[in-house]
Protein backbone atom coordinates (compact mmCIF):
# COMPACT_ATOMS: atom_id res chain seq x y z
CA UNK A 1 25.82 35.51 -8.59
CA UNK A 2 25.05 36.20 -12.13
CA UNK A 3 23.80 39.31 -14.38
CA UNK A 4 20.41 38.83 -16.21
CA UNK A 5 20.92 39.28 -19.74
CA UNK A 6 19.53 43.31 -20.70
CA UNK A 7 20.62 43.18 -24.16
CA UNK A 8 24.01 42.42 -23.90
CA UNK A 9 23.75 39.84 -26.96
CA UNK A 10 21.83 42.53 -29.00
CA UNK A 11 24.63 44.69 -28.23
CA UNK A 12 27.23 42.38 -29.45
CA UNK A 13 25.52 41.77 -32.56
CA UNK A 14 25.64 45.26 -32.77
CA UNK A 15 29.53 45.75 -32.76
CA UNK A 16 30.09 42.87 -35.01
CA UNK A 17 28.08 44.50 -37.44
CA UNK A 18 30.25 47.66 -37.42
CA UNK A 19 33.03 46.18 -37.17
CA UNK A 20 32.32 44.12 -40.36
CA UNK A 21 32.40 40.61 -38.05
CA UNK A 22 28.39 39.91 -38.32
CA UNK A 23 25.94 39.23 -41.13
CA UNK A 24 24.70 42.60 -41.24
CA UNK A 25 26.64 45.91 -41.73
CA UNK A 26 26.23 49.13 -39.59
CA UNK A 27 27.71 52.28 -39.71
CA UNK A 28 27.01 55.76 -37.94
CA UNK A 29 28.46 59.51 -38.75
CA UNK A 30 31.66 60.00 -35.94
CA UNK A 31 29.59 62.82 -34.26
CA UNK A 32 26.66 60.70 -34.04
CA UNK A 33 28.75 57.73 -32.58
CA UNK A 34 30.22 60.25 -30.45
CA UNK A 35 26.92 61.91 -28.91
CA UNK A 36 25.54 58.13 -29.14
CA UNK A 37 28.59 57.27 -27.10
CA UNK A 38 28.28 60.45 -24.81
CA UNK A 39 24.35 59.28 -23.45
CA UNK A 40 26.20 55.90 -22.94
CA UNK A 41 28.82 57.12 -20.66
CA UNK A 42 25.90 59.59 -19.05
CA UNK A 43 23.48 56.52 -18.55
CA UNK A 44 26.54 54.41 -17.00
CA UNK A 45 27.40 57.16 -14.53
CA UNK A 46 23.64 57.19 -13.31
CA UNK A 47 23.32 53.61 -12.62
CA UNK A 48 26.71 54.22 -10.71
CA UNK A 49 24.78 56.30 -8.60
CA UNK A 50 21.93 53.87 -8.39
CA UNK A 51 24.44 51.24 -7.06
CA UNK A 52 26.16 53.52 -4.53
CA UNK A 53 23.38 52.51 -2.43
CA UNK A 54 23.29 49.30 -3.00
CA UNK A 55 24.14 48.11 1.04
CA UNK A 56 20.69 49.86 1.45
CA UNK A 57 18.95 46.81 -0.29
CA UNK A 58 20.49 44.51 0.78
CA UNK A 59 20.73 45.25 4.45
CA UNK A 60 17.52 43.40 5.71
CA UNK A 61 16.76 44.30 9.13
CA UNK A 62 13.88 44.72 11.81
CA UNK A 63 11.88 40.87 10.96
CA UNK A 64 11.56 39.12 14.63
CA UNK A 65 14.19 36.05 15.36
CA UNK A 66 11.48 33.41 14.10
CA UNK A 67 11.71 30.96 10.71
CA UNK A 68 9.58 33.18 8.77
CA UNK A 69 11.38 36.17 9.97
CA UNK A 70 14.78 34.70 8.78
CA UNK A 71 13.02 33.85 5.44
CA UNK A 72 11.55 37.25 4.85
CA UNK A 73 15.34 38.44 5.75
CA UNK A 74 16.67 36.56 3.06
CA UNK A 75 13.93 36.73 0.73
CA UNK A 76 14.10 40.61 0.79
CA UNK A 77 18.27 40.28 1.21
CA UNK A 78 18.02 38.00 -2.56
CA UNK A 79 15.62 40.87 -4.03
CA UNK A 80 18.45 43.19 -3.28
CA UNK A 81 21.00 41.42 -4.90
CA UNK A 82 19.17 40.56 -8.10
CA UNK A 83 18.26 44.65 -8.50
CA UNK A 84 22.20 44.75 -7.77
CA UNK A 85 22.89 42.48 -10.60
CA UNK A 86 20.37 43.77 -13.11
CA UNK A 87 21.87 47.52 -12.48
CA UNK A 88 25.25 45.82 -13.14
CA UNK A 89 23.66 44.01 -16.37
CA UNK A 90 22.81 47.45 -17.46
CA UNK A 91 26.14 49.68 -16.93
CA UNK A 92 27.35 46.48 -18.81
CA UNK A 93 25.16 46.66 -21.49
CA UNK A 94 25.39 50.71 -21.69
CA UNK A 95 28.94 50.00 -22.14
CA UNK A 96 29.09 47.67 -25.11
CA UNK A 97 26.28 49.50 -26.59
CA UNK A 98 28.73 52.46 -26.85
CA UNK A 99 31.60 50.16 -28.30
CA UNK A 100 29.30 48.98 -30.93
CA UNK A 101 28.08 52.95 -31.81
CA UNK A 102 31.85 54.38 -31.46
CA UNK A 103 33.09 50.77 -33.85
CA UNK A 104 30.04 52.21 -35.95
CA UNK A 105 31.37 55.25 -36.27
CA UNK A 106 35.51 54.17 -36.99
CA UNK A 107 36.77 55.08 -33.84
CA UNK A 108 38.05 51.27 -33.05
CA UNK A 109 40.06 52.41 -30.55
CA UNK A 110 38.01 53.72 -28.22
CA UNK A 111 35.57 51.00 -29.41
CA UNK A 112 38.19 48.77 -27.67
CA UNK A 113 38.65 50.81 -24.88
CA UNK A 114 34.70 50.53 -23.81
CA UNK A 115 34.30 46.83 -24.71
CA UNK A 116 37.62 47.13 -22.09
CA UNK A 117 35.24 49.01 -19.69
CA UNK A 118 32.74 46.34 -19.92
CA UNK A 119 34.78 43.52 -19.42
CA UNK A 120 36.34 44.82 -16.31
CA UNK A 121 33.02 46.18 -14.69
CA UNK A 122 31.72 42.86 -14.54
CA UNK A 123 34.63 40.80 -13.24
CA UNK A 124 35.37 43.32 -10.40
CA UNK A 125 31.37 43.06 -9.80
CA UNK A 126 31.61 39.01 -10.31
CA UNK A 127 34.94 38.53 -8.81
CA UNK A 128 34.30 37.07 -4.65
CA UNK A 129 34.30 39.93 -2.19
């Protein structure tokens, strides 16, 4: 199991810029960071609620007990976990997008704290259940 990339690298390059790490420099207002930051958190929340369901697609039932039954099953079963891992890419994403606005805007610290966020989102997703 792996997440797609969905601008996680962009978003990187993003943070290294504010943070003075990169090539290029970036820098936002604090309340812009802040209401940047804010449609981050709201976007992550929504995709939470996007993978609350996420047994639904990948709970492949009703095919008969044949070959091609058992490889629609799983065919329809892999769909389900890719959309799983490309909602994960993008609560990922959302979150280092808002580390890179909130480093943009000097407030490291909480900067930190979502690049945190991030990090442990997708090794509790990645981890073996």
């Amino acid at each position: 199991m792996a997440v797609p990339d969905t601008g996680q690298h962009m978003a990187r390059q993003l943070y290294a810029a504010a943070t003075g790490t990169g090539d290029k420099q970036f820098e936002l207002a604090e309340d812009v960071a802040q209401n940047l930051a804010a449609a981050c958190d709201k976007l992550v929340e929504d995709l939470q609620k996007a993978m609350a369901t996420g047994h639904l697609v990948t709970s492949v039932t009703g095919f008969p007990d044949l070959p091609t039954g058992h490889d629609l099953t799983q065919g329809f079963r892999d769909k389900g976990s890719r959309y799983l891992d490309t909602v994960t890419a993008f609560q990922e994403t959302a979150l280092l997008y808002k580390a890179a606005y909130l480093a943009a805007g000097k407030k490291f610290e909480d900067a930190d704290a979502a690049n945190k966020a991030a990090l442990a989102l997708i090794t509790q997703y990645l981890e073996p259940q």
